[in-house]
C-alpha atoms as a PDB file:
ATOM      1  CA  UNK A   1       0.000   0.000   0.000  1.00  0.00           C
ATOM      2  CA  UNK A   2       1.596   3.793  -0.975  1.00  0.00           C
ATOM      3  CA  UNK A   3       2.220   6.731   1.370  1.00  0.00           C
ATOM      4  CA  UNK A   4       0.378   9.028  -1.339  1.00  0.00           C
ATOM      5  CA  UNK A   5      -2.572   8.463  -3.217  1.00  0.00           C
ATOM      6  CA  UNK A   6      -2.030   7.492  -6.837  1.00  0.00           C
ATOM      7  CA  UNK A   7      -2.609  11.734  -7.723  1.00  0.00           C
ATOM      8  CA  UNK A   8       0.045  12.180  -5.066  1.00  0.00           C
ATOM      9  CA  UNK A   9      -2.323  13.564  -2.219  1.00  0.00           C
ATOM     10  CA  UNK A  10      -1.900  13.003   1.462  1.00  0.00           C
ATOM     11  CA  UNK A  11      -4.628  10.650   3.079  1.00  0.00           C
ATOM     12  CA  UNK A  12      -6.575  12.445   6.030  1.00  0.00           C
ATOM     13  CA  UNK A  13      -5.174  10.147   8.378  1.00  0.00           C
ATOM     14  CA  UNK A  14      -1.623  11.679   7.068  1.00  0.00           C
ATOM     15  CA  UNK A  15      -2.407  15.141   7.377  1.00  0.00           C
ATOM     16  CA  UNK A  16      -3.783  14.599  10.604  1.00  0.00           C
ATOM     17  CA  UNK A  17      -0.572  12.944  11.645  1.00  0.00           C
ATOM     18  CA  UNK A  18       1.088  15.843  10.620  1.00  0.00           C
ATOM     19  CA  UNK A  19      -1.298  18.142  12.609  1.00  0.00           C
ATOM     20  CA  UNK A  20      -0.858  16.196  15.936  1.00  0.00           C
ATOM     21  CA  UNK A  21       3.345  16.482  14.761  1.00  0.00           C
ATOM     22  CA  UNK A  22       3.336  19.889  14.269  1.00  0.00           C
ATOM     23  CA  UNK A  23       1.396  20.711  16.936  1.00  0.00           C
ATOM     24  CA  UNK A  24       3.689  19.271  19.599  1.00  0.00           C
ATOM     25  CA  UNK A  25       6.618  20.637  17.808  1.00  0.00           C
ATOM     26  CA  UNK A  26       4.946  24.103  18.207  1.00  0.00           C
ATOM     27  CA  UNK A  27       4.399  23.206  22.122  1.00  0.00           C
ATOM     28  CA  UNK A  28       8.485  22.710  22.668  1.00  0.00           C
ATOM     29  CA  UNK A  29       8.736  27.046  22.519  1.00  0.00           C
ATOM     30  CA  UNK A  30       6.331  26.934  25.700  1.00  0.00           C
ATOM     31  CA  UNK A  31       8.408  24.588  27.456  1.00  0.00           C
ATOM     32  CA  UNK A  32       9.003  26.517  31.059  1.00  0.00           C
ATOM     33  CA  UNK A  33      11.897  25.222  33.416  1.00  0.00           C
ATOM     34  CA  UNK A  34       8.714  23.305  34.981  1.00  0.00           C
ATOM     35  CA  UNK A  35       5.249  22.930  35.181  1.00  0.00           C
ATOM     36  CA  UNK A  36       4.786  25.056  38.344  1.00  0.00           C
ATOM     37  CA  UNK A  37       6.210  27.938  36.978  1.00  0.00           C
ATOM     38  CA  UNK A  38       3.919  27.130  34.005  1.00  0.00           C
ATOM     39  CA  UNK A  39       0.793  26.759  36.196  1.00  0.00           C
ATOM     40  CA  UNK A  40       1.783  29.588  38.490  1.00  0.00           C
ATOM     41  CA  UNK A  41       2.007  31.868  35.537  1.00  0.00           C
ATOM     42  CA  UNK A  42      -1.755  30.709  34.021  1.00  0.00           C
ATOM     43  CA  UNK A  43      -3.578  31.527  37.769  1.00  0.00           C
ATOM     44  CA  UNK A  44      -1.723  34.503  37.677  1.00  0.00           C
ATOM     45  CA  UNK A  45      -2.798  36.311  34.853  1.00  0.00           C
ATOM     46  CA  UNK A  46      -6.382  37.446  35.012  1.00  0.00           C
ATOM     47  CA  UNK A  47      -8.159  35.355  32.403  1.00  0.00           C
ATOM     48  CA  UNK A  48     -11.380  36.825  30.393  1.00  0.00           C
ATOM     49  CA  UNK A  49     -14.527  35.495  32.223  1.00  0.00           C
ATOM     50  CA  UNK A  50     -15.593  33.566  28.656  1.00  0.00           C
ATOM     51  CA  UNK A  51     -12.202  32.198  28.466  1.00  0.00           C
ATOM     52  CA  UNK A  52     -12.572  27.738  28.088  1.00  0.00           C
ATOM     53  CA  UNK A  53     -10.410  25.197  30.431  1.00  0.00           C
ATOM     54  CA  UNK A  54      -6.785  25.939  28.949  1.00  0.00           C
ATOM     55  CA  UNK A  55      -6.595  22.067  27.614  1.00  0.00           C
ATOM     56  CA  UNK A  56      -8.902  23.326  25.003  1.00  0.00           C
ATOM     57  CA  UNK A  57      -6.256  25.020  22.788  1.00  0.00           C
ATOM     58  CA  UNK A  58      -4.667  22.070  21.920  1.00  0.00           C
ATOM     59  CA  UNK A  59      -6.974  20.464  20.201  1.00  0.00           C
ATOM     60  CA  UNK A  60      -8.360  23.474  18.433  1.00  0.00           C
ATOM     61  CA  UNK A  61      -4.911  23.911  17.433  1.00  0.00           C
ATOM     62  CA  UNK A  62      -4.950  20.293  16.018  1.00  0.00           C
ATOM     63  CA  UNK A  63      -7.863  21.131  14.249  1.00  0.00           C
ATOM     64  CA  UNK A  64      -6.530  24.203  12.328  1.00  0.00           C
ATOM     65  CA  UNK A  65      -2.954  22.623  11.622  1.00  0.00           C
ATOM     66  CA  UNK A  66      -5.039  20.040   9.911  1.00  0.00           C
ATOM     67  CA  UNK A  67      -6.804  22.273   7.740  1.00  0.00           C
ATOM     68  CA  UNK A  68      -3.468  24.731   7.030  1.00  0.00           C
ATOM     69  CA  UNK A  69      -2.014  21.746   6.004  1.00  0.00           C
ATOM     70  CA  UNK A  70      -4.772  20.576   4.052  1.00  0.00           C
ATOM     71  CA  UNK A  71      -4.672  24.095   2.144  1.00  0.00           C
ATOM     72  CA  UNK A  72      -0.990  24.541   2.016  1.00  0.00           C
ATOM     73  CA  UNK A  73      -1.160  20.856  -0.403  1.00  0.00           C
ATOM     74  CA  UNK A  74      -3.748  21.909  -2.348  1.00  0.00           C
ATOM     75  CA  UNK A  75      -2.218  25.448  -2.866  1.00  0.00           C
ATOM     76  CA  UNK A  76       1.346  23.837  -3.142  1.00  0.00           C
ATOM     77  CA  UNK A  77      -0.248  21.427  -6.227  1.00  0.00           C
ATOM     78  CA  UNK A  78      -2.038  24.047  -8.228  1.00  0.00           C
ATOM     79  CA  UNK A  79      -1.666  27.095 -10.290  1.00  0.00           C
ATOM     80  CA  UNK A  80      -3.966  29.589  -9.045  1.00  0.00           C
ATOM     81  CA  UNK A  81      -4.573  33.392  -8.869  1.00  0.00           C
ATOM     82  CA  UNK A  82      -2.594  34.437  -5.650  1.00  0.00           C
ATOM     83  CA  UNK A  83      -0.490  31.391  -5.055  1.00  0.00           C
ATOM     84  CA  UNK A  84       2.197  33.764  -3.757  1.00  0.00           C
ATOM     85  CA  UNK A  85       0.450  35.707  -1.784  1.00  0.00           C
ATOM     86  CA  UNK A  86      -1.075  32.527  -0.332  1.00  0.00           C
ATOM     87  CA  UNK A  87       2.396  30.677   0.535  1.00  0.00           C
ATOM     88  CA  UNK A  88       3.470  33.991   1.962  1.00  0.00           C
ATOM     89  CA  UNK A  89       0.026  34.562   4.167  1.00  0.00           C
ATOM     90  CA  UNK A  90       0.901  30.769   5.352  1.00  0.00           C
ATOM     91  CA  UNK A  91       4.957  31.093   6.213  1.00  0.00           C
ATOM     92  CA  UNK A  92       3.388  34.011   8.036  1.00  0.00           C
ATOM     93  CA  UNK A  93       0.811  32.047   9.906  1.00  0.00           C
ATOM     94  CA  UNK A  94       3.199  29.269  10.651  1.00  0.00           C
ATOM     95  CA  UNK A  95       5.631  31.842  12.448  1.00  0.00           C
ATOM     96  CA  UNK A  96       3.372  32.933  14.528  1.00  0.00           C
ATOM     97  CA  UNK A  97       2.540  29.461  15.479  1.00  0.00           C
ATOM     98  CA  UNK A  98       5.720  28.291  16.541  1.00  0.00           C
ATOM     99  CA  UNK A  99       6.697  31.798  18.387  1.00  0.00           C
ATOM    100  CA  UNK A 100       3.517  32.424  19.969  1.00  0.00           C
ATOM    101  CA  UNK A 101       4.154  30.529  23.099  1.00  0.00           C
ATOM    102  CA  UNK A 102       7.841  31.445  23.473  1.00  0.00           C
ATOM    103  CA  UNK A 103       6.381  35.314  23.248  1.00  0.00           C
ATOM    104  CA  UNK A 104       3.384  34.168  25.947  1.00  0.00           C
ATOM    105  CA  UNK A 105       5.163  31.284  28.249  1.00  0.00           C
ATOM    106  CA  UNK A 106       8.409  32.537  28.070  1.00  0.00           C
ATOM    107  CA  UNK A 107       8.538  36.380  28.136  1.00  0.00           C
ATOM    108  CA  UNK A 108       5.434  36.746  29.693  1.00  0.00           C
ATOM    109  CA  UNK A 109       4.317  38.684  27.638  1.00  0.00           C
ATOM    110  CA  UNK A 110       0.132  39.333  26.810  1.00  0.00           C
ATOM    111  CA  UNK A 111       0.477  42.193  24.789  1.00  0.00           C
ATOM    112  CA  UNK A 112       2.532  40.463  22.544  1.00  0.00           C
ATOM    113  CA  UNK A 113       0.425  37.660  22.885  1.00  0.00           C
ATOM    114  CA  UNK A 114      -2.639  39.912  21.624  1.00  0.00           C
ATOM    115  CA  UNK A 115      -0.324  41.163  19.063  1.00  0.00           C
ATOM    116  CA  UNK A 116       0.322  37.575  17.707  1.00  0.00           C
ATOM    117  CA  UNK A 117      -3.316  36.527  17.692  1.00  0.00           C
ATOM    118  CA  UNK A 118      -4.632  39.735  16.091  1.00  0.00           C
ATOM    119  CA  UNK A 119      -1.854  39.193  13.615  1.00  0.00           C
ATOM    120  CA  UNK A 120      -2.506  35.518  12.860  1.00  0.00           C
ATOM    121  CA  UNK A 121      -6.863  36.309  12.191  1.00  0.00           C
ATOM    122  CA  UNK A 122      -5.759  39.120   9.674  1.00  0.00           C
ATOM    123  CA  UNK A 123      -3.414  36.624   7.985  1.00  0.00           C
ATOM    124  CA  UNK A 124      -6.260  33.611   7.954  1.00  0.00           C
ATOM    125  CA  UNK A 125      -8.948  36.448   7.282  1.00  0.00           C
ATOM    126  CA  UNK A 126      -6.706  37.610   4.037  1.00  0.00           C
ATOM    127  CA  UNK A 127      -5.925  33.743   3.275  1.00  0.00           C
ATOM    128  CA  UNK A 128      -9.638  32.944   3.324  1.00  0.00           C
ATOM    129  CA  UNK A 129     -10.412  36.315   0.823  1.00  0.00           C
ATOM    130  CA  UNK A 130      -7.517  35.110  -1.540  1.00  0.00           C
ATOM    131  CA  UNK A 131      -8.434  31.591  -1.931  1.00  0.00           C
ATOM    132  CA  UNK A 132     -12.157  32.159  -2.050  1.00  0.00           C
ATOM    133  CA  UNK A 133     -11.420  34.012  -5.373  1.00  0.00           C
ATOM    134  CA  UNK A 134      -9.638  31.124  -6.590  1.00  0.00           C
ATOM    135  CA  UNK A 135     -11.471  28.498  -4.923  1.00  0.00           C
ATOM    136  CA  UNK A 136     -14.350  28.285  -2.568  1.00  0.00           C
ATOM    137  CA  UNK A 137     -13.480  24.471  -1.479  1.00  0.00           C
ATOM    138  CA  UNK A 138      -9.988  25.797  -0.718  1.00  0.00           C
ATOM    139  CA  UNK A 139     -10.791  28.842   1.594  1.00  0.00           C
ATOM    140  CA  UNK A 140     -12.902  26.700   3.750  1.00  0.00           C
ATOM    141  CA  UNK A 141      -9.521  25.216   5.038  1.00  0.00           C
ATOM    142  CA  UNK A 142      -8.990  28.719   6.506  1.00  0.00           C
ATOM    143  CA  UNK A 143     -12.458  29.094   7.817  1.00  0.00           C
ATOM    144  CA  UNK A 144     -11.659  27.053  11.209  1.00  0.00           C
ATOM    145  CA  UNK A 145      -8.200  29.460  11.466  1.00  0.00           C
ATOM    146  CA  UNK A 146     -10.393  32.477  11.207  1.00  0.00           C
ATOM    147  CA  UNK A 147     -13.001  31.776  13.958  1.00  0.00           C
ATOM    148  CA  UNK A 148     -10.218  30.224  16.504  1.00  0.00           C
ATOM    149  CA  UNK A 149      -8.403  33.559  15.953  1.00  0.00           C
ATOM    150  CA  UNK A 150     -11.509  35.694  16.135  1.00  0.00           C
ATOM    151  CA  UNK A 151     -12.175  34.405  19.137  1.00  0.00           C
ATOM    152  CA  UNK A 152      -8.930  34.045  20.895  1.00  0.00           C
ATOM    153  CA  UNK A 153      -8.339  37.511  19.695  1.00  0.00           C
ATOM    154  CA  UNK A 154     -10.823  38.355  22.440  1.00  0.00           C
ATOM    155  CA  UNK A 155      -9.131  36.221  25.328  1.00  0.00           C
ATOM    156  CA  UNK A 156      -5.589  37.999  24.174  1.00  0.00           C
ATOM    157  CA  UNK A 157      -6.828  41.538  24.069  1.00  0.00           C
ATOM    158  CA  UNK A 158      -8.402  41.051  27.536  1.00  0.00           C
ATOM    159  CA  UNK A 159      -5.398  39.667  29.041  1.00  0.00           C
ATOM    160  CA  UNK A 160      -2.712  42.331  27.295  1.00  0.00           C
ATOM    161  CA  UNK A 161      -5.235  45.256  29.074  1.00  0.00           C
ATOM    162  CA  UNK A 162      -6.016  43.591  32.328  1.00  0.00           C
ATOM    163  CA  UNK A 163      -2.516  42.829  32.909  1.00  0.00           C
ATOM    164  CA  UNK A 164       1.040  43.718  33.573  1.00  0.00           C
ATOM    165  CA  UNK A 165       3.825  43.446  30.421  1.00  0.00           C
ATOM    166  CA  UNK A 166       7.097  42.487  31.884  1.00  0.00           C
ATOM    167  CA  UNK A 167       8.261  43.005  28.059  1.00  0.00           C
ATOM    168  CA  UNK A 168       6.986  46.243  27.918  1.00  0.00           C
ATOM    169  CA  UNK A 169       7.685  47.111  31.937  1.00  0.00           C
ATOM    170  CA  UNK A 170       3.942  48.537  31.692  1.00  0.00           C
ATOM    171  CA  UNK A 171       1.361  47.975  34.516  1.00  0.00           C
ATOM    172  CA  UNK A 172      -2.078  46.925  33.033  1.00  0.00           C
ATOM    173  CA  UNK A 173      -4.215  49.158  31.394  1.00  0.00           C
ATOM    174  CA  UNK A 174      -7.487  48.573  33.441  1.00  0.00           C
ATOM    175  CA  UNK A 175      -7.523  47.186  36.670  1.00  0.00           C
END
């Protein structure tokens, strides 16, 4: 039995291999000297009140790898109208993927945490509108990117104004 399909497509079973893969190699930034000083850090910061149990990012992150990977194939295999732009939007993504817990677990940091999130929905937002033109089928693999990030966009700008930057030596904005 082949890797690869006969056209040369990944199996979902692949790609979600690949999700789970990259997802735990986008963990290792986030890795603290333990998980006290991990956990300490998450009670410390004042959380939104609509925020969900923290061992739900993971999966959603799953989830979206899956589908950026299921886009970056299809936009990888075929000539369309903004394939540059696309593979750009997506190197861009993918950075902020595997820095956004070094910026958040490591420096501390929740405006630069907001910063990244807000960054990575106008990326998946302008992915979605560039691959809708070309195809519809293929901008639905950004549509799960776009609503995590609109939504975590909320969680990130609540934390960067409710509390201190260490990065930024500011207090927070609204107590």
């Amino acid at each position: 039995m082949s890797r690869i399909t006969a056209t040369g497509k990944l199996r979902w079973w692949q790609v979600a291999l690949i999700a789970i893969a990259v997802s735990a190699l986008g963990s290792l930034s986030a890795i603290m000297p333990s998980k006290k000083q991990k956990k300490l850090y998450n009670n410390k910061l004042e959380q939104a009140p609509w925020a969900p149990p923290s061992w739900v990012f993971a999966p959603a992150w799953t989830i979206n790898n899956f589908f950026l990977i299921r886009a970056l194939e299809s936009v990888l295999k075929r000539d369309i109208d903004g394939k540059r732009k696309l593979l750009l939007l997506q190197a861009g993504i993918w950075a902020v993927f595997f820095s956004f817990n070094f910026v958040y677990f490591r420096k501390k940091s929740p405006l630069l945490a907001a910063i990244w999130t807000m960054s990575d929905n106008i990326m998946a937002i302008a992915s979605m509108l560039i691959s809708a033109r070309a195809d519809k089928k293929l901008s639905l693999n950004y549509l799960p990117l776009v609503l995590w990030t609109s939504f975590a966009s909320t969680l990130a700008d609540y934390q960067a104004v409710k509390n201190p930057d260490p990065v930024f030596n500011s207090k927070a904005l609204i107590d």
